[in-house]
Protein backbone atom coordinates (compact mmCIF):
# COMPACT_ATOMS: atom_id res chain seq x y z
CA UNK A 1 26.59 -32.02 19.73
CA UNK A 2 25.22 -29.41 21.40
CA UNK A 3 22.75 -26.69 19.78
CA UNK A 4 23.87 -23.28 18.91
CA UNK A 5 21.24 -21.07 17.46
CA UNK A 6 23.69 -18.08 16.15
CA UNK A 7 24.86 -20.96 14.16
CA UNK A 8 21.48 -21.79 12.82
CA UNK A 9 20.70 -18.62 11.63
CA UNK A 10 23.81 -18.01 9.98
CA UNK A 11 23.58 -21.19 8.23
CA UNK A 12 19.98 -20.48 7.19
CA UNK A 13 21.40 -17.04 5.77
CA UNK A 14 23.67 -18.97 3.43
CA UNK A 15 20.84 -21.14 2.71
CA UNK A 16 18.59 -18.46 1.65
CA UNK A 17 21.53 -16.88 -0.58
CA UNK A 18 22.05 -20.01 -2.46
CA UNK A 19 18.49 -20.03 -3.10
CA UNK A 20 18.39 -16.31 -4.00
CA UNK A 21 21.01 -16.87 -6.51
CA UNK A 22 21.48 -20.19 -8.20
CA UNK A 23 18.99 -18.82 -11.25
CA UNK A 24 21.98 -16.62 -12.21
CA UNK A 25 24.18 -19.05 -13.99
CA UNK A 26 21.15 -19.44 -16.20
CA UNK A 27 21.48 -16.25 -17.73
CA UNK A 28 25.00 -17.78 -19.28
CA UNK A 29 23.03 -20.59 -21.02
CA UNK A 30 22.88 -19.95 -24.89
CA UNK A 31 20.25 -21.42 -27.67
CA UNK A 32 18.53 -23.87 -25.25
CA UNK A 33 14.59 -23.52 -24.34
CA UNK A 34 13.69 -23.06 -20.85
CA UNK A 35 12.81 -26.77 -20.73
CA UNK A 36 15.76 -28.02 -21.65
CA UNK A 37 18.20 -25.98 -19.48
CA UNK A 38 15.84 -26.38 -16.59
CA UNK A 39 15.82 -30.40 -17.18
CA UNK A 40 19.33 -30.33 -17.31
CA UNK A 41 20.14 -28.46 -13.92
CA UNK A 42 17.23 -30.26 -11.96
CA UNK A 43 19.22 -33.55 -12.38
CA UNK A 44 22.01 -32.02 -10.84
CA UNK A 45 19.88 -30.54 -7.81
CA UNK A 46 17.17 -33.10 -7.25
CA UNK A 47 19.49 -36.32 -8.12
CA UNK A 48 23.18 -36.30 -8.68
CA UNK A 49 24.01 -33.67 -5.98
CA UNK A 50 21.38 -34.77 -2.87
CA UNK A 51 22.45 -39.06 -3.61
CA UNK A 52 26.44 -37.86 -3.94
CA UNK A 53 26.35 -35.83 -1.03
CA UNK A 54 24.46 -38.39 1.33
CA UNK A 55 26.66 -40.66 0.29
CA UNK A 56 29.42 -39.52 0.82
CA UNK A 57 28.58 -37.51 4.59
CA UNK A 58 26.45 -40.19 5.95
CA UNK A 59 26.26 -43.82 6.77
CA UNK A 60 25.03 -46.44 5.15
CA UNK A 61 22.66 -44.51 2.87
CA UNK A 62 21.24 -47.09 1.30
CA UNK A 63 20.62 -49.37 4.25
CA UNK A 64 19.33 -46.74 6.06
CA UNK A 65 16.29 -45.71 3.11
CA UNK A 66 15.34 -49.39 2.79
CA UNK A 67 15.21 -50.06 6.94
CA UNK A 68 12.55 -47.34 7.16
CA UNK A 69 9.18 -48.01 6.53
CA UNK A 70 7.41 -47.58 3.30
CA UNK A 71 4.84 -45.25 4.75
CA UNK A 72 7.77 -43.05 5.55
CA UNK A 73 9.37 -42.92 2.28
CA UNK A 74 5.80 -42.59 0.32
CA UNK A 75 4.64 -39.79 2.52
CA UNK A 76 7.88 -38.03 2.10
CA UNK A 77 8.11 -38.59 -1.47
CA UNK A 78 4.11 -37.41 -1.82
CA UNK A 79 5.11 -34.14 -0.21
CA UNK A 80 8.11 -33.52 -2.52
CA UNK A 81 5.39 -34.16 -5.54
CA UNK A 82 3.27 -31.61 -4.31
CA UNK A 83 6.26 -29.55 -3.54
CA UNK A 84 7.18 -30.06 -7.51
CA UNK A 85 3.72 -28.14 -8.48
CA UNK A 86 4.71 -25.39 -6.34
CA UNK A 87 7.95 -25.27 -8.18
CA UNK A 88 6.66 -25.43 -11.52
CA UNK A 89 4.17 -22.84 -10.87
CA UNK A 90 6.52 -19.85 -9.13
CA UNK A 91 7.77 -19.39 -12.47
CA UNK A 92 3.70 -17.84 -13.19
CA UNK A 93 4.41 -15.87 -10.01
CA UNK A 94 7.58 -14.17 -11.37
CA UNK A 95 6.22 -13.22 -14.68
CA UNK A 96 3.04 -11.61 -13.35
CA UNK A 97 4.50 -9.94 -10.02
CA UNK A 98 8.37 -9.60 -10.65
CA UNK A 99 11.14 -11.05 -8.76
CA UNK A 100 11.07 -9.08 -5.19
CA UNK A 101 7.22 -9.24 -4.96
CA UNK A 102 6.82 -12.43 -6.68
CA UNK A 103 9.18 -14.15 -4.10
CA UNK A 104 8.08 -11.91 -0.80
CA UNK A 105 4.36 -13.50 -1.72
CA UNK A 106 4.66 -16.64 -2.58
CA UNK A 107 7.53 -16.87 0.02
CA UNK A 108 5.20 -15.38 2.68
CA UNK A 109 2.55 -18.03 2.27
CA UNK A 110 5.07 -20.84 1.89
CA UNK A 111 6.72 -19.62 5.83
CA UNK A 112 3.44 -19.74 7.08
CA UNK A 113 2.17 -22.58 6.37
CA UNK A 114 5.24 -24.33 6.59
CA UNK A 115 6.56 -23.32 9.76
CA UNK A 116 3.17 -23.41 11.64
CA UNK A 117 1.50 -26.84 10.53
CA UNK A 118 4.01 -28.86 11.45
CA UNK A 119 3.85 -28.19 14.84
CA UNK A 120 -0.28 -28.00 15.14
CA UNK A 121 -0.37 -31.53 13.25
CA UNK A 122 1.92 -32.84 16.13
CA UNK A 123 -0.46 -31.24 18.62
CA UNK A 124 2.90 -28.89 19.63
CA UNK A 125 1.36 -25.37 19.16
CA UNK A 126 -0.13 -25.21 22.60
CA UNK A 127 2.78 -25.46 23.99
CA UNK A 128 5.07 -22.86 22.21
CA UNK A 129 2.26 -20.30 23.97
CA UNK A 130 3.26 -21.51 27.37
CA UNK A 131 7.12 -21.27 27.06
CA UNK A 132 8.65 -17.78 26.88
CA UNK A 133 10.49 -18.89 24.21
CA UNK A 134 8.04 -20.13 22.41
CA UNK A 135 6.13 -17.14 22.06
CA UNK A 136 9.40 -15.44 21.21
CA UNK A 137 9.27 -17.72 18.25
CA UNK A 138 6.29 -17.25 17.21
CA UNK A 139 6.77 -13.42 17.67
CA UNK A 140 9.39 -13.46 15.09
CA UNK A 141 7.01 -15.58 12.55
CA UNK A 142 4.53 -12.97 13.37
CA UNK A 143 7.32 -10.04 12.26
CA UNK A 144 8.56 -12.19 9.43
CA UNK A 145 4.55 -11.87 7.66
CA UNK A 146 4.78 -8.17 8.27
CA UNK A 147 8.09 -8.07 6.46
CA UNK A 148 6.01 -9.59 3.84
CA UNK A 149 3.16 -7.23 4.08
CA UNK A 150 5.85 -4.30 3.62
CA UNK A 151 6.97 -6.25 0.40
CA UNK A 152 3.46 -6.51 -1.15
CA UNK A 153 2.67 -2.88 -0.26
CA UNK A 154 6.25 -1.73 -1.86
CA UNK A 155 4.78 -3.87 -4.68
CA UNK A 156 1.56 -1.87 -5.09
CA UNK A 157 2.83 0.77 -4.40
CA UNK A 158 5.34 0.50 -7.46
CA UNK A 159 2.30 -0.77 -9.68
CA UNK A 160 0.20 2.91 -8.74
CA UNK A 161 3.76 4.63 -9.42
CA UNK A 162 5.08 3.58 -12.78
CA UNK A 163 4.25 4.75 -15.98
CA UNK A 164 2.88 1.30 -18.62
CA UNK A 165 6.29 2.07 -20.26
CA UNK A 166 8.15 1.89 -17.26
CA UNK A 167 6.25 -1.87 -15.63
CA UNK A 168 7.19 -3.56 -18.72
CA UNK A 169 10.91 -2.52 -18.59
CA UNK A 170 10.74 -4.31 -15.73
CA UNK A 171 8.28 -6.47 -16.01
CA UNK A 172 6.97 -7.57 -19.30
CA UNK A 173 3.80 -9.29 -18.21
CA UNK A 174 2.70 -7.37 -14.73
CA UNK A 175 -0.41 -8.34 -13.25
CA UNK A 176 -1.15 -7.98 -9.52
CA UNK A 177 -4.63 -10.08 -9.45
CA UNK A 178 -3.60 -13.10 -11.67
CA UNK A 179 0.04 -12.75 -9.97
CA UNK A 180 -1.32 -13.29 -6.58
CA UNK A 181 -3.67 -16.04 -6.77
CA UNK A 182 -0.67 -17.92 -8.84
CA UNK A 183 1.20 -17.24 -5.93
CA UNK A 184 -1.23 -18.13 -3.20
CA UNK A 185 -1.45 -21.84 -5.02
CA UNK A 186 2.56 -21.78 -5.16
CA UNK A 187 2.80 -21.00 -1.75
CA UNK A 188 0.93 -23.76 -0.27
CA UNK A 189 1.91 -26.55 -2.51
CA UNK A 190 5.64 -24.91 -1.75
CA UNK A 191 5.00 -25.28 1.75
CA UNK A 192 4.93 -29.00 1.64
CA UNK A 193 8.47 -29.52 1.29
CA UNK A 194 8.59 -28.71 5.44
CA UNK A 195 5.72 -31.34 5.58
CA UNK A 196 8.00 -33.64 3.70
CA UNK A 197 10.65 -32.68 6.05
CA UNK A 198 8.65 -33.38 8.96
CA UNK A 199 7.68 -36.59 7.38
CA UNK A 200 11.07 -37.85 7.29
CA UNK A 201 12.19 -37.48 10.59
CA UNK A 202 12.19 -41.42 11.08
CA UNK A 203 14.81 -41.62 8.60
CA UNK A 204 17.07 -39.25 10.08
CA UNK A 205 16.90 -41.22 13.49
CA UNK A 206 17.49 -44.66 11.76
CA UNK A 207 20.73 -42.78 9.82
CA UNK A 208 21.79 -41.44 13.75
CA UNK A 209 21.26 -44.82 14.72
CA UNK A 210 23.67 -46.38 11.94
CA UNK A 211 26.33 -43.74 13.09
CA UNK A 212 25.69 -40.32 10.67
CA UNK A 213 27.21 -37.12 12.74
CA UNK A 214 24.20 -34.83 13.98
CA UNK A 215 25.03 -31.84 11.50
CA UNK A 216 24.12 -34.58 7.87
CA UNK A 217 20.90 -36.34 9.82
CA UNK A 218 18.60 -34.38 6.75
CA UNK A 219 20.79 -35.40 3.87
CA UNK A 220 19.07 -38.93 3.64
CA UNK A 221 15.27 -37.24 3.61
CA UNK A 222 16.71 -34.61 1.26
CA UNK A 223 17.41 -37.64 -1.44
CA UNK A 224 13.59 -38.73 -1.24
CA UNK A 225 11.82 -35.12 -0.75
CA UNK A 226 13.81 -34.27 -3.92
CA UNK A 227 13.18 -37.38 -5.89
CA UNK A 228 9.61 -36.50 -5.29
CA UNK A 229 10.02 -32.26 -7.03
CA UNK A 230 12.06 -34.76 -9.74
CA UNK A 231 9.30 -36.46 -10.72
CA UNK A 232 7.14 -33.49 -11.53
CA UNK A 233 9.40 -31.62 -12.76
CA UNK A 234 10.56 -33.99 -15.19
CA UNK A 235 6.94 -34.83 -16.19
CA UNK A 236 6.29 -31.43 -17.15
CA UNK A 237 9.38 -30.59 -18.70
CA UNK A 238 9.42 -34.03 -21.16
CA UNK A 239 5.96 -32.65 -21.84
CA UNK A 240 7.53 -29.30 -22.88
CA UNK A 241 10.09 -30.86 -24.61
CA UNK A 242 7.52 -33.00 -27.04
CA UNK A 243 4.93 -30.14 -27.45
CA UNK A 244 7.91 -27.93 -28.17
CA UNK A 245 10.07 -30.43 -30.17
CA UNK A 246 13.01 -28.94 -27.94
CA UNK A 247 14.12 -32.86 -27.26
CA UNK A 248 17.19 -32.53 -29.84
CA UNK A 249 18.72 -29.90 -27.79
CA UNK A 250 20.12 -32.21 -24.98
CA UNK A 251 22.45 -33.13 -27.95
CA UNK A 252 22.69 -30.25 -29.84
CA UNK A 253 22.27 -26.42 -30.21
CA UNK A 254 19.53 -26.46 -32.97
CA UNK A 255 19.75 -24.68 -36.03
CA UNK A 256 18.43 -20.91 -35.53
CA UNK A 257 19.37 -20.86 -32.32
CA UNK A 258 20.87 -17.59 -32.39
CA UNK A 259 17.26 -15.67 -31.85
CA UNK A 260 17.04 -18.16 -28.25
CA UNK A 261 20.88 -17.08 -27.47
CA UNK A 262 19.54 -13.46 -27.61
CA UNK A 263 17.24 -14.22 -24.56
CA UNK A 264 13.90 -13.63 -26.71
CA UNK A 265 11.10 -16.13 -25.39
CA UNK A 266 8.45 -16.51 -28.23
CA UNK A 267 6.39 -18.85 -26.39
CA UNK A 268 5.50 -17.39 -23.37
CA UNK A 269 2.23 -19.04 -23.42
CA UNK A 270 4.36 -21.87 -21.54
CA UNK A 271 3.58 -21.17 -17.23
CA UNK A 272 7.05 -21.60 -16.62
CA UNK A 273 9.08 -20.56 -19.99
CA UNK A 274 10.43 -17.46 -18.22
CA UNK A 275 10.81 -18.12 -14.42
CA UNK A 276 12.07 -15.20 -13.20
CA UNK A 277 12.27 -11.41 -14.45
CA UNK A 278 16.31 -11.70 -15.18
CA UNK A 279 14.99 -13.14 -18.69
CA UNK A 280 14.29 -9.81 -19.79
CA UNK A 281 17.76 -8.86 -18.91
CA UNK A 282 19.77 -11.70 -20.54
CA UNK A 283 19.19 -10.04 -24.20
CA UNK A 284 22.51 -7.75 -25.05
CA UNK A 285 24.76 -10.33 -22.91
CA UNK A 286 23.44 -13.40 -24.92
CA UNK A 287 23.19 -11.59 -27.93
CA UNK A 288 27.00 -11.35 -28.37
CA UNK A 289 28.06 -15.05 -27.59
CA UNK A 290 28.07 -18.13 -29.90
CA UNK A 291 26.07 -21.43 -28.17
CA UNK A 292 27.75 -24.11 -26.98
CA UNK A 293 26.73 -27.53 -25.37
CA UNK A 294 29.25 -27.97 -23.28
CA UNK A 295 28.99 -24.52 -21.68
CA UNK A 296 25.49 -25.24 -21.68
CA UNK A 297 25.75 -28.05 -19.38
CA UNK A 298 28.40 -26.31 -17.41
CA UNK A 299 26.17 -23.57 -16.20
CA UNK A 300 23.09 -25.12 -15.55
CA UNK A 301 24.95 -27.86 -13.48
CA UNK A 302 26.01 -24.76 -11.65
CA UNK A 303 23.00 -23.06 -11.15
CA UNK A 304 21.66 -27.05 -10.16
CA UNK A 305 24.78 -27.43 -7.45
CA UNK A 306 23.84 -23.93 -5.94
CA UNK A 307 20.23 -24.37 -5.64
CA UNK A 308 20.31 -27.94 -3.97
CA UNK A 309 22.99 -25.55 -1.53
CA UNK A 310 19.63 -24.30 0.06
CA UNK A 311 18.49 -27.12 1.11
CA UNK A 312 22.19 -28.45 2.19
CA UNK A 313 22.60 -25.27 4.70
CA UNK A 314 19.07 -25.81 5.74
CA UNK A 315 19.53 -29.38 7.12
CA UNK A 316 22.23 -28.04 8.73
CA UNK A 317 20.97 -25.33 10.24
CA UNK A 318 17.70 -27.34 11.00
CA UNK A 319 20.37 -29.61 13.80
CA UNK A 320 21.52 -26.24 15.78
CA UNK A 321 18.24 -25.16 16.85
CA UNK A 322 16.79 -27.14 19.29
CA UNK A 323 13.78 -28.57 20.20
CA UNK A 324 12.18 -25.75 18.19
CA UNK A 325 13.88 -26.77 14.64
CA UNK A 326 9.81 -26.27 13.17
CA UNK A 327 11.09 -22.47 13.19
CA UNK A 328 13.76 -23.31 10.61
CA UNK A 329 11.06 -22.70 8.09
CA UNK A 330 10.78 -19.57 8.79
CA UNK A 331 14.27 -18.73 8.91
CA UNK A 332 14.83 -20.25 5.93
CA UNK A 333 11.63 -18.72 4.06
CA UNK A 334 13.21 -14.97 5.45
CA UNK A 335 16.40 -15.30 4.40
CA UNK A 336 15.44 -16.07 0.68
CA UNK A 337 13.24 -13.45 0.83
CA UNK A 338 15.99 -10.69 2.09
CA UNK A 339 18.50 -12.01 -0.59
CA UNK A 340 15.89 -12.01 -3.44
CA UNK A 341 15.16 -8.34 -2.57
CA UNK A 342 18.61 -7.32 -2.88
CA UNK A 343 18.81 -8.98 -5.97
CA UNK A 344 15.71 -6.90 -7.05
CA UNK A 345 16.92 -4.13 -6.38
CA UNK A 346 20.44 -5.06 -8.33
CA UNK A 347 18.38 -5.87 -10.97
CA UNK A 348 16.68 -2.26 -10.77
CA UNK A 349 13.15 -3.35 -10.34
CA UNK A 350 12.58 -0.73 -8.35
CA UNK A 351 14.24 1.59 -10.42
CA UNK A 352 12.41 4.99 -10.85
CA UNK A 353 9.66 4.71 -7.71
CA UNK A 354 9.33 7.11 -5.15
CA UNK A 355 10.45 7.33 -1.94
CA UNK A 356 7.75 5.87 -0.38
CA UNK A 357 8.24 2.95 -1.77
CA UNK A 358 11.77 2.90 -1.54
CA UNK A 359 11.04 3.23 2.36
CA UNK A 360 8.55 0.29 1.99
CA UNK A 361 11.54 -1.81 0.48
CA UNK A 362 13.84 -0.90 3.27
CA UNK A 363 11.32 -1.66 5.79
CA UNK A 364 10.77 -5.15 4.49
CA UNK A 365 14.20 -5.94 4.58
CA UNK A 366 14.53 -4.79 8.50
CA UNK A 367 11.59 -6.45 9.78
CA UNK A 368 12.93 -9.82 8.05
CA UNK A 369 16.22 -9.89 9.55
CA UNK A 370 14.72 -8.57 12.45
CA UNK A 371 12.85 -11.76 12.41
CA UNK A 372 15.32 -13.58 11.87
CA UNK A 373 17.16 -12.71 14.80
CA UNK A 374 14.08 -12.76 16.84
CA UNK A 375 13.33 -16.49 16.13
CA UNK A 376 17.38 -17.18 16.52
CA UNK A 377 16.93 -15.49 20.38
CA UNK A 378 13.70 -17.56 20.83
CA UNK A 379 15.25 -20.97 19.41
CA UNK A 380 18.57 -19.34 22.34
CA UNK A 381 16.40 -18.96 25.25
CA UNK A 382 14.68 -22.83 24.95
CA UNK A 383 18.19 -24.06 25.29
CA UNK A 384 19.85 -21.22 27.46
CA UNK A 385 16.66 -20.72 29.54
């Protein structure tokens, strides 16, 4: 099959919307600590969705993970560990820098790192500044940071704007100097799902090899990068779950429930209690609606399905462009980043700033799509010289 980097990027668009979104069927989960509901989707996105879909679009799954060798699997596996911390700790980055700066941050370092080490650990870098396209490429990585450097500025620029009232309408817990070193640690371990990625690029040959169309060749590493975030995140929230005595609620909505259902988050000593500013919206709409278990389990399997989505375009997308597919990373990284904005500014983060920053927002969304489309030529010329 041949590549087709228009393809890519659209795919890697859908990608980043999946990712963007999937925390919004959350907001319909009633009674349940942040533990429990968070538990409950991860099982869906790091284990029943990654082994059902393999399974059913590729070839001889199984086969195929026991015919590579264990190096492989443990170094891929590592990297979706480390990839787990980074998880864990973006919900920090949410609470201290909100949703659209929060994401452009910890986002930014993440596409850095992960688009560019890849390619230096391979000894590949030296050539991308020989080959017009790859300079195009790295052009478009080098527009995609200053989309992020618009983003923090638009966040700064909100934090010398608003009135102390007005932050914690937004957000409850601002703080730009705790918020960015949580989101420089995020950012790096969050990189290492591209190393894990990279690492598994032996299984996606074997699964060619046993007959697996070009366009599901990532499904297979998806199943062990993912088993790897599983294991931290399960760690941490069984920990949560005992410290909290929130265990019961997989079978139950507990008794006094009803101040949880409101969206009120007493212990927000937790890191990752409230991962994402859209908890401070959930009040009035939770506020109104009985618990249930079963609806419950409905929307976090939901939210689950649509996050593991992100990673189901990207493999995708990864196959259509080219001998450059390192620069998927980046596409990928962008694309959340644009979507995560918009949502931002749905949620009216940026609701009574001036129109400077409002200018700073609108620039970071053009120079990332610009990017995007930059990288997409780049990844267009290698094949179509």
């Amino acid at each position: 099959m041949n590549a087709n980097p228009l393809l890519g990027v659209f795919l890697h668009w859908l990608g980043g919307l999946a990712s963007a979104s999937f925390y919004v069927p959350y907001r319909r989960v009633r009674g349940w600590s942040w533990e429990t509901y968070w538990l409950a989707g991860g099982v869906v996105s790091w284990i029943v969705a990654p082994w059902l879909l393999a399974g059913l679009l590729t070839s001889d799954l199984l086969p195929v993970l026991h015919g590579v060798p264990s190096s492989v699997i443990f170094w891929t596996y590592f990297f979706g560990v480390l990839w787990g911390l980074g998880g864990l700790t973006f919900g920090l980055t949410m609470r201290y820098l909100g949703l659209s700066l929060g994401m452009a941050v910890a986002l930014g370092y993440t596409a850095v790192f992960g688009t560019l080490v890849p390619p230096i650990f391979h000894g590949q870098f030296g050539q991308l500044l020989t080959q017009r396209s790859g300079v195009i490429i790295l052009v478009g990585v080098g527009i995609c940071v200053l989309g992020i450097l618009f983003a923090g500025a638009a966040g700064i620029s909100k934090e010398s704007e608003l009135s102390h009232e007005q932050k914690l309408a937004s957000i409850q817990e601002f703080n730009l100097k705790l918020g960015l070193g949580v989101a420089t640690f995020c950012g790096i371990m969050s990189s290492c799902f591209a190393f894990g990625l990279d690492a598994g690029n032996p299984i996606k040959a074997l699964t060619l090899a046993h007959g697996t169309s070009v366009m599901w060749q990532g499904l297979p590493v998806l199943v062990v990068v993912l088993a790897g975030g599983f294991t931290t995140n399960f760690i941490w929230c069984a920990i949560l779950n005992v410290r909290n005595r929130s265990y019961g609620e997989y079978l139950r909505i507990p008794a006094g429930a009803a101040a949880r259902a409101t969206g009120e988050h007493p212990r927000l000593e937790n890191p990752v209690d409230a991962p994402s500013t859209e908890m401070a919206l959930e009040s009035a709409a939770r506020a109104s609606t009985r618990p249930s278990i079963t609806v419950n389990y409905l929307f976090s399997a939901l939210a689950g399905g649509t996050w593991y989505m992100q990673f189901f375009f990207y493999t995708m997308g990864e196959t259509q462009m080219g001998r450059y597919k390192f620069s998927s990373w980046t596409l990928h990284m962008a694309s959340i980043i644009i979507f995560s904005t918009l949502w931002g500014i749905a949620l009216k983060e940026w609701r009574g700033v001036s129109r400077r920053t409002k200018v700073l927002v609108f620039l970071t969304l053009l120079t990332l799509v610009g990017s995007t489309v930059i990288v997409g030529y780049g990844n267009y010329l290698a094949i179509h010289p």
